[in-house]
Protein backbone atom coordinates (compact mmCIF):
# COMPACT_ATOMS: atom_id res chain seq x y z
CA UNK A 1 47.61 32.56 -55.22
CA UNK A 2 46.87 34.62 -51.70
CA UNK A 3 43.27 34.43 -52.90
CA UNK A 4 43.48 30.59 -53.22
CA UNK A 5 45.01 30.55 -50.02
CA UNK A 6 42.16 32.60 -48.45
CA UNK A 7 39.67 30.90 -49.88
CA UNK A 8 41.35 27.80 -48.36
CA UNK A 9 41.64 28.48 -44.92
CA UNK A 10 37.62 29.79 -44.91
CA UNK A 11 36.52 26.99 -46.42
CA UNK A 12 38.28 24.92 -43.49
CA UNK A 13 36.97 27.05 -40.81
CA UNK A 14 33.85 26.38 -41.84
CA UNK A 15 34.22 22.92 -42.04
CA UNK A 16 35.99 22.69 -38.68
CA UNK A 17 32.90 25.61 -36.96
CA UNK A 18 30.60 22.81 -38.84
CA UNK A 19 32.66 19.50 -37.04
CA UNK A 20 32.35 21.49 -33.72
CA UNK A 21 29.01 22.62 -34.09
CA UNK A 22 27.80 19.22 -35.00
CA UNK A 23 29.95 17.20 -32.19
CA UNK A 24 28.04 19.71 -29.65
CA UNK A 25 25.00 18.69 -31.06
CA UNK A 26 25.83 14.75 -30.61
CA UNK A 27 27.26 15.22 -27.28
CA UNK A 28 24.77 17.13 -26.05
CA UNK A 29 22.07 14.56 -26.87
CA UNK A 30 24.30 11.87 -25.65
CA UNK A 31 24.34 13.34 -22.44
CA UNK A 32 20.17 13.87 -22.94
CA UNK A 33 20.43 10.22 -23.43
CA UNK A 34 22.39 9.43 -20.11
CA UNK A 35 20.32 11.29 -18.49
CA UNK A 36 17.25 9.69 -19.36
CA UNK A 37 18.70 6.45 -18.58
CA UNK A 38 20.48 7.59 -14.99
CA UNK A 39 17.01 8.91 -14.62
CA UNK A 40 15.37 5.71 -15.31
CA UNK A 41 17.49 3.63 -13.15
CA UNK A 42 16.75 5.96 -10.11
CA UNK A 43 13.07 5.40 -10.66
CA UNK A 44 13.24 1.44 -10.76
CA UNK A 45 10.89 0.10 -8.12
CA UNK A 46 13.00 -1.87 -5.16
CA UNK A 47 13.10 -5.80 -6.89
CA UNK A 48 12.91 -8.22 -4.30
CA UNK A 49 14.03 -11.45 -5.88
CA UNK A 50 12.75 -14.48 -4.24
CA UNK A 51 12.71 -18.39 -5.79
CA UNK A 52 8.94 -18.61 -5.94
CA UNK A 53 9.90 -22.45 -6.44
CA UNK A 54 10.53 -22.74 -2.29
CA UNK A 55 6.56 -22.22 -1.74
CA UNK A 56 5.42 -24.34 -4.32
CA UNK A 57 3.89 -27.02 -1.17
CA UNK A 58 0.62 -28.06 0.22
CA UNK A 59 -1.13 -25.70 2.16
CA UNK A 60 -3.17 -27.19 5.12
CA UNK A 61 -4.52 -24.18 6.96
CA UNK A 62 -6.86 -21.89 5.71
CA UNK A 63 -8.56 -19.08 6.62
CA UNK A 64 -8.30 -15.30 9.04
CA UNK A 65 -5.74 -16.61 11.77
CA UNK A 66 -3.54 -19.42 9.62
CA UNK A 67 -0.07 -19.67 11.31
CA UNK A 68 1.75 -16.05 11.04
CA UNK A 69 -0.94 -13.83 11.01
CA UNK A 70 -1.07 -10.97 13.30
CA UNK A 71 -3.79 -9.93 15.29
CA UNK A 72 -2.55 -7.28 18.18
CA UNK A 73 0.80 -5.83 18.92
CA UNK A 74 2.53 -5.66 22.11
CA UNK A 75 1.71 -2.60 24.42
CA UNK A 76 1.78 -2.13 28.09
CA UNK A 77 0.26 1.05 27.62
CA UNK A 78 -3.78 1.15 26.92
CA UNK A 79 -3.64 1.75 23.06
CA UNK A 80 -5.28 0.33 20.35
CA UNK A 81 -4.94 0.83 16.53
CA UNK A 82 -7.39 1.48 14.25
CA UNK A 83 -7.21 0.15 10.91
CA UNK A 84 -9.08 0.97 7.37
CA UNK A 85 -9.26 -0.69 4.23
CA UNK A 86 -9.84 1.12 0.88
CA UNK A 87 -11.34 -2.18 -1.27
CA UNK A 88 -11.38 -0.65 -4.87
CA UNK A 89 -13.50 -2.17 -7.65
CA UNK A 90 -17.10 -1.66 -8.69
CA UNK A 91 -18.75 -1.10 -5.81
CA UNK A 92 -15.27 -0.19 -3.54
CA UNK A 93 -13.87 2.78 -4.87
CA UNK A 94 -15.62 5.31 -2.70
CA UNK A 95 -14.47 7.57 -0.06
CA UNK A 96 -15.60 7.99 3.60
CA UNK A 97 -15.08 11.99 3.64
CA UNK A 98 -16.62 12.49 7.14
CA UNK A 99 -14.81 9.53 8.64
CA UNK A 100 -11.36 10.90 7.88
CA UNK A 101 -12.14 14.30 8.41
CA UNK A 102 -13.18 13.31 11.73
CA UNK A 103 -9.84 12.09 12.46
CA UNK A 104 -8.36 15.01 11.36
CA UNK A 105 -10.19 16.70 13.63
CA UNK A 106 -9.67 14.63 16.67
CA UNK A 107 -5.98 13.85 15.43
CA UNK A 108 -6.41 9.88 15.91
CA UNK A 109 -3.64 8.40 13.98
CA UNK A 110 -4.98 5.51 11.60
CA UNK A 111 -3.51 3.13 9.44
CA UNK A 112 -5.09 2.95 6.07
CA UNK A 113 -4.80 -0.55 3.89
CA UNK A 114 -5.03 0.71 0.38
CA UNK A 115 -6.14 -1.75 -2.56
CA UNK A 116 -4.18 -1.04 -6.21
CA UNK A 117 -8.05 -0.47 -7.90
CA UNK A 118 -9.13 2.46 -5.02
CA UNK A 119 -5.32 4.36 -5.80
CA UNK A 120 -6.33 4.19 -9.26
CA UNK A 121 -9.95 5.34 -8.63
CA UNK A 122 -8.37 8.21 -6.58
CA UNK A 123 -5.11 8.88 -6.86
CA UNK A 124 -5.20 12.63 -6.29
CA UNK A 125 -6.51 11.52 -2.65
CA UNK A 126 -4.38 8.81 -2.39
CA UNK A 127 -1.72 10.81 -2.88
CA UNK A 128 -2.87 14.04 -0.29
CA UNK A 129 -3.87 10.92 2.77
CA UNK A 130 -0.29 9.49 1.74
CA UNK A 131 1.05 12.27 2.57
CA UNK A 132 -0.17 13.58 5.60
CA UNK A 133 1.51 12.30 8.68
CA UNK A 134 -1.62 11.10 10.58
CA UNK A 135 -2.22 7.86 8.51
CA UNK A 136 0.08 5.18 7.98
CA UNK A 137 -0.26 3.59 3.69
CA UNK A 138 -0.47 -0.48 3.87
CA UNK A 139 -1.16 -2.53 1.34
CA UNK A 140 -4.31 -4.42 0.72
CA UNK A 141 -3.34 -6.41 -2.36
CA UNK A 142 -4.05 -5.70 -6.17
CA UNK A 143 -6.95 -7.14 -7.03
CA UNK A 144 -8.38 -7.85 -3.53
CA UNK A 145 -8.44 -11.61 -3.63
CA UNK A 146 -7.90 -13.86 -0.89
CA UNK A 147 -4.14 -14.98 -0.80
CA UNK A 148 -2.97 -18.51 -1.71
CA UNK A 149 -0.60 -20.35 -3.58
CA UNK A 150 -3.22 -23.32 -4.92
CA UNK A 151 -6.22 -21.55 -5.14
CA UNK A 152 -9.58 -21.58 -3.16
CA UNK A 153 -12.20 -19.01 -2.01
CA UNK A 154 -13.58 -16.45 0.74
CA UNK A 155 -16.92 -14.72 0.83
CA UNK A 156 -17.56 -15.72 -2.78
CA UNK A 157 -14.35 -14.52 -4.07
CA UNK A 158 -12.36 -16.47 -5.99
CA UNK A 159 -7.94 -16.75 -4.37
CA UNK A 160 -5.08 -16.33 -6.34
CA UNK A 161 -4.42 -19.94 -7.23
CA UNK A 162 -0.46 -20.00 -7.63
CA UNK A 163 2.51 -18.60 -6.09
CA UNK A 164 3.46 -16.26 -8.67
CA UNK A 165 -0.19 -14.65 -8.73
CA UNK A 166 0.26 -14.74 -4.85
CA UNK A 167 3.11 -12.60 -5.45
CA UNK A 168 1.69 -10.16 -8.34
CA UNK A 169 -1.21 -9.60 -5.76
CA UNK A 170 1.24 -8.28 -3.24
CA UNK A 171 4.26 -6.57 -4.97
CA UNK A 172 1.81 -5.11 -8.11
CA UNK A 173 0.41 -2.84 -5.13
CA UNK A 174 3.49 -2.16 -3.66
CA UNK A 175 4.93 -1.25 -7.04
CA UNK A 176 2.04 1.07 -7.59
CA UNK A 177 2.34 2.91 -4.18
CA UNK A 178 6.48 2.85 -4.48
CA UNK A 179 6.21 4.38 -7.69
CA UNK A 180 3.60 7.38 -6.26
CA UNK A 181 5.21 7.84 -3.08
CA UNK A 182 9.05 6.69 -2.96
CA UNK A 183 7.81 4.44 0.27
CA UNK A 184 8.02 0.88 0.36
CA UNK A 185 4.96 -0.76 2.59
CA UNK A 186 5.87 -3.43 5.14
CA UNK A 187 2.65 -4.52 6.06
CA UNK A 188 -0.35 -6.73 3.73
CA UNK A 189 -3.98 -7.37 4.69
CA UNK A 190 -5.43 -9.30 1.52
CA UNK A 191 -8.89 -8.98 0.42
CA UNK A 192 -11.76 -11.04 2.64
CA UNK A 193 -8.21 -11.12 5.44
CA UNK A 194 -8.10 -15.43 4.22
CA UNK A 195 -5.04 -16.38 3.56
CA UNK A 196 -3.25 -20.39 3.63
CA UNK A 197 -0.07 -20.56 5.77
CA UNK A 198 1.81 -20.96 2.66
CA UNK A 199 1.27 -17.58 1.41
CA UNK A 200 1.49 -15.88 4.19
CA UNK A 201 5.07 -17.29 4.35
CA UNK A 202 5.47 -16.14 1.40
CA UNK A 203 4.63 -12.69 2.24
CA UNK A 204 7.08 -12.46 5.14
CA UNK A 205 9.89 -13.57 2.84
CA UNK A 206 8.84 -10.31 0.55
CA UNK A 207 9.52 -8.39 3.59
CA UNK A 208 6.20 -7.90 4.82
CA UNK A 209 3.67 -8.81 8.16
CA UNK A 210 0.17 -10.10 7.62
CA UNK A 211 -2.13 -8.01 9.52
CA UNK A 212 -5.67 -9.16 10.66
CA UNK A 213 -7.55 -7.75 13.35
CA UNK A 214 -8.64 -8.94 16.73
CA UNK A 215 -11.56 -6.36 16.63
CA UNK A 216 -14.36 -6.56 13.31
CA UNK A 217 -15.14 -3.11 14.01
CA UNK A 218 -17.86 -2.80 11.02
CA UNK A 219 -18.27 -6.59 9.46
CA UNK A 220 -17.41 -5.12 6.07
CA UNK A 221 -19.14 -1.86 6.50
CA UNK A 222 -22.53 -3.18 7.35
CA UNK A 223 -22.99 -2.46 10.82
CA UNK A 224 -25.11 -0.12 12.05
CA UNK A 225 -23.06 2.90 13.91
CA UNK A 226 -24.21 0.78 16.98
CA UNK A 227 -22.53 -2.21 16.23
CA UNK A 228 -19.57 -0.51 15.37
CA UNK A 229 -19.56 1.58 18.85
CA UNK A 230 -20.01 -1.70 20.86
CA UNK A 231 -17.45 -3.36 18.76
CA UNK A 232 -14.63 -0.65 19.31
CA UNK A 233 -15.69 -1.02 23.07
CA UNK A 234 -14.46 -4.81 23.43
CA UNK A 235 -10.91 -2.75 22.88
CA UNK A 236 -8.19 -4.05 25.32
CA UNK A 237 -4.12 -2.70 25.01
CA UNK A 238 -3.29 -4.03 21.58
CA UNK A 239 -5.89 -4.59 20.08
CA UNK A 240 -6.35 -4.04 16.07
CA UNK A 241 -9.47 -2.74 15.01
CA UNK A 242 -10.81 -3.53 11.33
CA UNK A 243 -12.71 -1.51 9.38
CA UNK A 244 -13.09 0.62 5.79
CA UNK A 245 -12.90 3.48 4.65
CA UNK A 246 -14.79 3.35 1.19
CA UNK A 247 -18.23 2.96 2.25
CA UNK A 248 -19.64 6.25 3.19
CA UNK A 249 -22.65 5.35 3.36
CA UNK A 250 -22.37 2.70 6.12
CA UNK A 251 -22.75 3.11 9.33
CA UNK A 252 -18.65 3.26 10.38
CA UNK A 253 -18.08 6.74 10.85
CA UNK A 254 -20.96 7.22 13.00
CA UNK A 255 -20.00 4.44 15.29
CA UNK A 256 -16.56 5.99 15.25
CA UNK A 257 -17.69 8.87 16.32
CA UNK A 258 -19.53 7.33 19.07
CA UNK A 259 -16.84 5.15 20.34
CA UNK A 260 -13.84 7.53 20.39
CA UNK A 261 -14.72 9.71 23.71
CA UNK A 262 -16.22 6.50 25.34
CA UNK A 263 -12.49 5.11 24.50
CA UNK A 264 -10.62 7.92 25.64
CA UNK A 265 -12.68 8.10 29.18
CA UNK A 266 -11.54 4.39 29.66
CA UNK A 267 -7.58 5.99 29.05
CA UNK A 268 -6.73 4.53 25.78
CA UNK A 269 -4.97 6.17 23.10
CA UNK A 270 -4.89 5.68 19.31
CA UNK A 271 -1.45 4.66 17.67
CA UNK A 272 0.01 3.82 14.11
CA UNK A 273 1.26 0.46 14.07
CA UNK A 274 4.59 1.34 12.01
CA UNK A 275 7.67 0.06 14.83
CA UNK A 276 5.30 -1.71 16.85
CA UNK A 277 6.00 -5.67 17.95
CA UNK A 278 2.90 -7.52 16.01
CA UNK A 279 1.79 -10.93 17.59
């Protein structure tokens, strides 16, 4: 009878070491499981919800200085910003290595626009100029059309013809960049810089500026380091220079070169344009 007994009581040990063993088991990958979700929530890009259905209206402006678009910023200090766009695509996804090492070297602050196709081509250097504090990360759309809510076309290139692809242009990009650097962008230049008032309403209501230029520092990287010096040299306080950043084998960081110790002589300084009053 004791043996029964015995025999009993291990037999429900075992059971019970088994029930423990396995409720371990399922709570530890329950807790694997909440983790993974807690985990995904924290990496959910910022939504910003907006009724798309408010900018479904005529444009009747169109073009690189519609109503809202910024140009300069407000200074009464001689500064000026330079600005570079990173294109993307076929023939956009290169990388002006002696420009941006020379403003490394001369610690000029610049504010990059960054297309979704060039982060993709590059993200390794995205990711290193994103991170150093001498360059500001803007957004310069997804697929580097011009921006509209009914369609049309700059330089050959075909706008996004409705408000939700208006939209994807913008917030894809800033998706992309959120997602590889925790930092939400605040300011848009779209591809060609055309826009209709429309979308660039739009934009604002995503939380972002449109930025133009009030200087074409390199007329899409085909002036000769000349043409760039003289065009950085029409610089008065607030002025926002365009130019890129992809083309190495234009004439822009040359002309850079050139223009930045004629600039300083004349007492202006180069600034970011994150904080600064746009107009």
């Amino acid at each position: 009878m004791k043996r029964v007994q015995i025999f009993i009581v291990i037999c429900l040990s075992i059971i019970m070491v088994s029930a423990c063993s396995n409720n371990v088991r399922m709570s530890a990958t329950l807790s694997s499981k909440r983790d993974v979700t807690l985990g995904s929530k924290e990496m959910k890009l910022k939504s910003k919800q907006l009724d798309l259905q408010a900018f479904d209206k005529k444009p009747t402006e169109w073009g690189e200085n519609v109503t809202g678009v910024k140009t300069s910023f407000q200074t009464v200090n001689k500064e000026i910003a330079l600005t570079f766009d990173a294109c993307g695509g076929d023939y956009g996804n290169g990388y002006d290595e002696q420009l941006i090492n020379f403003l490394k070297a001369e610690k000029i602050p610049a504010t990059l626009f960054i297309n979704e196709r060039w982060i993709h081509a590059n993200e390794q250097l995205f990711l290193e100029l994103a991170a150093d504090p001498l360059f500001q990360i803007e957004n310069h759309g997804t697929n580097h059309t011009p921006l509209s809510v009914n369609g049309g076309e700059a330089w050959g290139i075909a706008a996004t013809e409705s408000t939700q692809a208006a939209h994807d242009e913008i917030m894809s990009n800033h998706a992309t960049v959120q997602s590889l650097t925790g930092k939400d962008m605040t300011l848009f230049r779209s591809g060609t810089a055309y826009y209709d008032e429309v979308a660039v309403e739009m934009a604002e209501a995503l939380g972002y500026s449109v930025v133009n230029f009030d200087i074409l520092g390199d007329a899409g990287a085909t002036y000769s380091p000349t043409q760039v010096k003289q065009a950085l040299l029409q610089a008065k306080p607030g002025s926002i220079a365009l130019m890129h950043m992809n083309q190495p084998t234009s004439g822009t960081a040359e002309g850079v070169k050139q223009a930045v110790p004629l600039l300083r002589e004349q007492g202006f300084e180069f600034v970011l344009l994150v904080g600064r009053v746009l107009e």
